[in-house]
N, C-alpha and C. Protein backbone atom coordinates (compact mmCIF):
# COMPACT_ATOMS: atom_id res chain seq x y z
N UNK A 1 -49.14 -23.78 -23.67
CA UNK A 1 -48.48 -23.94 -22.38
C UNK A 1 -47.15 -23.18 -22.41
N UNK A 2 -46.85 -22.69 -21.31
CA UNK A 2 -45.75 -21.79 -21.18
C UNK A 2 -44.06 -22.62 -20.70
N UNK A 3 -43.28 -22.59 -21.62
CA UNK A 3 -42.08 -23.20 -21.50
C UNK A 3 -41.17 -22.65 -20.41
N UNK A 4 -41.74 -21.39 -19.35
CA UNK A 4 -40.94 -20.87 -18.29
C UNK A 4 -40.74 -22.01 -16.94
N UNK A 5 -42.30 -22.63 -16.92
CA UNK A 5 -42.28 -23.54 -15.95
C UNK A 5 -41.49 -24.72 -16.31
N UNK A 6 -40.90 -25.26 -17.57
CA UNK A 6 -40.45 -26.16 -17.17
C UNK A 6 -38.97 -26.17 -16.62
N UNK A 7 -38.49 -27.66 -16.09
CA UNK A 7 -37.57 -27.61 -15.55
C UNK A 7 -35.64 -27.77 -16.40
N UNK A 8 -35.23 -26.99 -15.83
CA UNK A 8 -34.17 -26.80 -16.97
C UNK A 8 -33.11 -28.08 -16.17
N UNK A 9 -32.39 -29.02 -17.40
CA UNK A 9 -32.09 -30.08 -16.85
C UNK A 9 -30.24 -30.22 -17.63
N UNK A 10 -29.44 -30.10 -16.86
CA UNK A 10 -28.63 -30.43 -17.85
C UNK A 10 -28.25 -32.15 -18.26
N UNK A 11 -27.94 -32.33 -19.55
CA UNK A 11 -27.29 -33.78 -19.66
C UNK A 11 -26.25 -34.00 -19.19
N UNK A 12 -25.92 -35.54 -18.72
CA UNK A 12 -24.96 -35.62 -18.01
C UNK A 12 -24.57 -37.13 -18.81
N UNK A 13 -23.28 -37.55 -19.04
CA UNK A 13 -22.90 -38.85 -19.54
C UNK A 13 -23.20 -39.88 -18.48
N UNK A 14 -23.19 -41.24 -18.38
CA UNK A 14 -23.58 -42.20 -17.44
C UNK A 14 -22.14 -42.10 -16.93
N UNK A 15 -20.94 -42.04 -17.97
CA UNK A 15 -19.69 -42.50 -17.25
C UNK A 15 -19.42 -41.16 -16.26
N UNK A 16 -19.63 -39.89 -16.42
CA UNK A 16 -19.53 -38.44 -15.74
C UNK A 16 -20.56 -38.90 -14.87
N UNK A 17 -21.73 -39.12 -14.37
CA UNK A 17 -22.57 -39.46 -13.81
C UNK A 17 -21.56 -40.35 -12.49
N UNK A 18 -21.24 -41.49 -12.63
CA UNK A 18 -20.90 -42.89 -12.15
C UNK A 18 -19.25 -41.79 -10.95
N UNK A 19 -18.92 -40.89 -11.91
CA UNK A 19 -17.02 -40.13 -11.38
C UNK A 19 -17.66 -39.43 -10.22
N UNK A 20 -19.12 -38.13 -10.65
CA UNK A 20 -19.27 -37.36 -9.78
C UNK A 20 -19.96 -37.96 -8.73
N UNK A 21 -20.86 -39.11 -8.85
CA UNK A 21 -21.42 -39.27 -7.35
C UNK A 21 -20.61 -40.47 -6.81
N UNK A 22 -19.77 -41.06 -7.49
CA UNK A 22 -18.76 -42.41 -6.87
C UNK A 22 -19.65 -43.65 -6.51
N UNK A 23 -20.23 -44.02 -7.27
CA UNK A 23 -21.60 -45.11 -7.43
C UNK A 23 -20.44 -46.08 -8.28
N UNK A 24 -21.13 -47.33 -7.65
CA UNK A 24 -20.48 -48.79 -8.25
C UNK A 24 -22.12 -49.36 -9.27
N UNK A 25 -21.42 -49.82 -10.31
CA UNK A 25 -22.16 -50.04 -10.88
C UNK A 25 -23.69 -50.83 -10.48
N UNK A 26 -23.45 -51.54 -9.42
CA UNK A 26 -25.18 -51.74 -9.07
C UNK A 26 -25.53 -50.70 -8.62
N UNK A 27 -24.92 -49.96 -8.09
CA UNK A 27 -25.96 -48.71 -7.53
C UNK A 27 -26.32 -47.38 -8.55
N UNK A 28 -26.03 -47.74 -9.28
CA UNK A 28 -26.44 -47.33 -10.55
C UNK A 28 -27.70 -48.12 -11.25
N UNK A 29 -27.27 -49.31 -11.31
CA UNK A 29 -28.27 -49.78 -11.44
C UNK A 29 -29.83 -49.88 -10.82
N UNK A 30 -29.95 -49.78 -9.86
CA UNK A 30 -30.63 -49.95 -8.72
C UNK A 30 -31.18 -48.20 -9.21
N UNK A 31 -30.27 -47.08 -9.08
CA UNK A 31 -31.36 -45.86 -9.31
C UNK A 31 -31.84 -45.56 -10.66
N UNK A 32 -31.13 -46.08 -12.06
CA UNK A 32 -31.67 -45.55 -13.09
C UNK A 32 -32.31 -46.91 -13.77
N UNK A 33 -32.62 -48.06 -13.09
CA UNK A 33 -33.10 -49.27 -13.64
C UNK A 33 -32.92 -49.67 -14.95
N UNK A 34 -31.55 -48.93 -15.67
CA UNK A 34 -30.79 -49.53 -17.00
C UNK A 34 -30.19 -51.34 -16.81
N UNK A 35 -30.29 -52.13 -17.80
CA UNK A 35 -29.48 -53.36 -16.81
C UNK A 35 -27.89 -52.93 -16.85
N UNK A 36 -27.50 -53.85 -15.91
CA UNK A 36 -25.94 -53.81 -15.77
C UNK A 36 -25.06 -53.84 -17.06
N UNK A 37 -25.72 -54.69 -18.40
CA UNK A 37 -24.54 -54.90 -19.34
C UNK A 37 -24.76 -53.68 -20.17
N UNK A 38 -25.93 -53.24 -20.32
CA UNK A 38 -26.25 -51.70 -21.22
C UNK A 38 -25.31 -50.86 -20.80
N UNK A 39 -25.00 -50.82 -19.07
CA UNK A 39 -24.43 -49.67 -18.66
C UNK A 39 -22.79 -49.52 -18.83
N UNK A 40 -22.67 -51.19 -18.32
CA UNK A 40 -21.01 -51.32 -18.89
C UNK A 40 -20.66 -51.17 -20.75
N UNK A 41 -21.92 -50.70 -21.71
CA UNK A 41 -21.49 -50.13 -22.50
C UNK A 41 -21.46 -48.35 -22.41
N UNK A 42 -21.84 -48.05 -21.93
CA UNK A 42 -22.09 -46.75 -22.07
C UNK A 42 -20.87 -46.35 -21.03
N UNK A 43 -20.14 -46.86 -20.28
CA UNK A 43 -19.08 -46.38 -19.24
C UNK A 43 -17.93 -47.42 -19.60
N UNK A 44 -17.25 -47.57 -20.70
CA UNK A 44 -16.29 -48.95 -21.33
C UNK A 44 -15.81 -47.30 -21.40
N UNK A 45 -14.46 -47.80 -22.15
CA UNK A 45 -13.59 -46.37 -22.21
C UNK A 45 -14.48 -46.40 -24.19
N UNK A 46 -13.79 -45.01 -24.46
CA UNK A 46 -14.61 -44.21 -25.77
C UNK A 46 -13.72 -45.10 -26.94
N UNK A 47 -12.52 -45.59 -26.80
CA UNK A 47 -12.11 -46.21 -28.02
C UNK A 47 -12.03 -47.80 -27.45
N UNK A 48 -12.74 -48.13 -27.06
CA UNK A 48 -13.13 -50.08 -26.82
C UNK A 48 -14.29 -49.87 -27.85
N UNK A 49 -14.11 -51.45 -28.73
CA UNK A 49 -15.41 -51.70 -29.25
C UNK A 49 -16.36 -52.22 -28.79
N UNK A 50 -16.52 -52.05 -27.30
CA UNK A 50 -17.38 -52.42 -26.46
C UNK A 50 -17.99 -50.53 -26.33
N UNK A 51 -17.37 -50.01 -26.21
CA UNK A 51 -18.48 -49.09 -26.53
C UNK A 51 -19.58 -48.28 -27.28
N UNK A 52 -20.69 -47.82 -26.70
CA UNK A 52 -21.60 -47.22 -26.94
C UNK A 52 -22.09 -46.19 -27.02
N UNK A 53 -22.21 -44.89 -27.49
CA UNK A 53 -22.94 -43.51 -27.35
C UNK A 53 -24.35 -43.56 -26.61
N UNK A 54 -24.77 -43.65 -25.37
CA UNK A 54 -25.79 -43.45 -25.51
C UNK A 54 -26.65 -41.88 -25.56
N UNK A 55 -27.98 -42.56 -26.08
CA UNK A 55 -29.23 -41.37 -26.87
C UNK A 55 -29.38 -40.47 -25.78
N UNK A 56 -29.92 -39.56 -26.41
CA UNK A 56 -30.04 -38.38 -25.96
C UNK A 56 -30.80 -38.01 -24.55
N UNK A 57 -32.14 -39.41 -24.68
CA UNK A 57 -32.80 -39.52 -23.58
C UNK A 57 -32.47 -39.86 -22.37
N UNK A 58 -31.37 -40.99 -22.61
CA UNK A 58 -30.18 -41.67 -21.65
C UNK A 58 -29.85 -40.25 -20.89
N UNK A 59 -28.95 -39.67 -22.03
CA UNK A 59 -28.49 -38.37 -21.10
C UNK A 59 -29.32 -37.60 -20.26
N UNK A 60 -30.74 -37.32 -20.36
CA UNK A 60 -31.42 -36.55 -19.66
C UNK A 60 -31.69 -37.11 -18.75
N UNK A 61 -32.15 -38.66 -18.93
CA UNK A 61 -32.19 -39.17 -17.62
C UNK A 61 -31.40 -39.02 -16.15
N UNK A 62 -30.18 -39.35 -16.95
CA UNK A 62 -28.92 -39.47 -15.61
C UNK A 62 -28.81 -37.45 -15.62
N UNK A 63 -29.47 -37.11 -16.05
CA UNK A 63 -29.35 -35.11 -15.54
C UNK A 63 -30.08 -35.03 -14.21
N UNK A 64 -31.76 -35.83 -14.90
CA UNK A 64 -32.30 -36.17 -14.06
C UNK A 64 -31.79 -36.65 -12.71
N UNK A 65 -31.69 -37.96 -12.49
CA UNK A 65 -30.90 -38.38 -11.49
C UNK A 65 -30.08 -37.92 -10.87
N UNK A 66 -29.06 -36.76 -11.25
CA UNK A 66 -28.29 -36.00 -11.27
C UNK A 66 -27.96 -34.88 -10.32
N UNK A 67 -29.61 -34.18 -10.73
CA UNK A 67 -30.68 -32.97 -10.18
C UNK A 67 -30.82 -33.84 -8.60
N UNK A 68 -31.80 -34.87 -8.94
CA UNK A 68 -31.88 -35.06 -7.32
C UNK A 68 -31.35 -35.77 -6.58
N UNK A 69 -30.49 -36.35 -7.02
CA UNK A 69 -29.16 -36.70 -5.95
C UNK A 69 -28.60 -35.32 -5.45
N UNK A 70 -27.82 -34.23 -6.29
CA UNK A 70 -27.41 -33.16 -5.87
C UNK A 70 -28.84 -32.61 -4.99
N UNK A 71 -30.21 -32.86 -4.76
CA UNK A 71 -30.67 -31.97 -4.04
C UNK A 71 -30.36 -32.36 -2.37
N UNK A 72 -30.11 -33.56 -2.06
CA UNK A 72 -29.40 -33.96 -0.66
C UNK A 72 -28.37 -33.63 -0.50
């Protein structure tokens, strides 16, 4: 299979995600169906020990999401 067709996606952080489209955390919730307390780790500030790195897949997701929010 040819890797031209697929779709090129960039990663995006949940907390960069949450700044550029100005989404409150349920509505975040509501489009990437993460629960609410996962997400308030992944968007806590970077030196709380409440935070989290999330995986790599996380990130593609919210690229995802990302992609077609920016297509409206």
């Amino acid at each position: 299979m040819s890797n031209k067709h697929l779709l090129k996606v960039k990663r995006i952080h949940p907390k960069e995600f949450k700044l550029k489209h100005g989404l409150s955390l349920s509505e975040i919730h509501e489009l990437s169906d993460y629960p609410p307390e996962t997400l308030k780790h992944w968007l806590a500030d970077e030196y709380s020990s409440r935070y989290q790195q999330p995986k790599e897949s996380v990130l593609n997701h919210f690229g995802l999401l990302d992609l077609y929010l920016s297509a409206f």
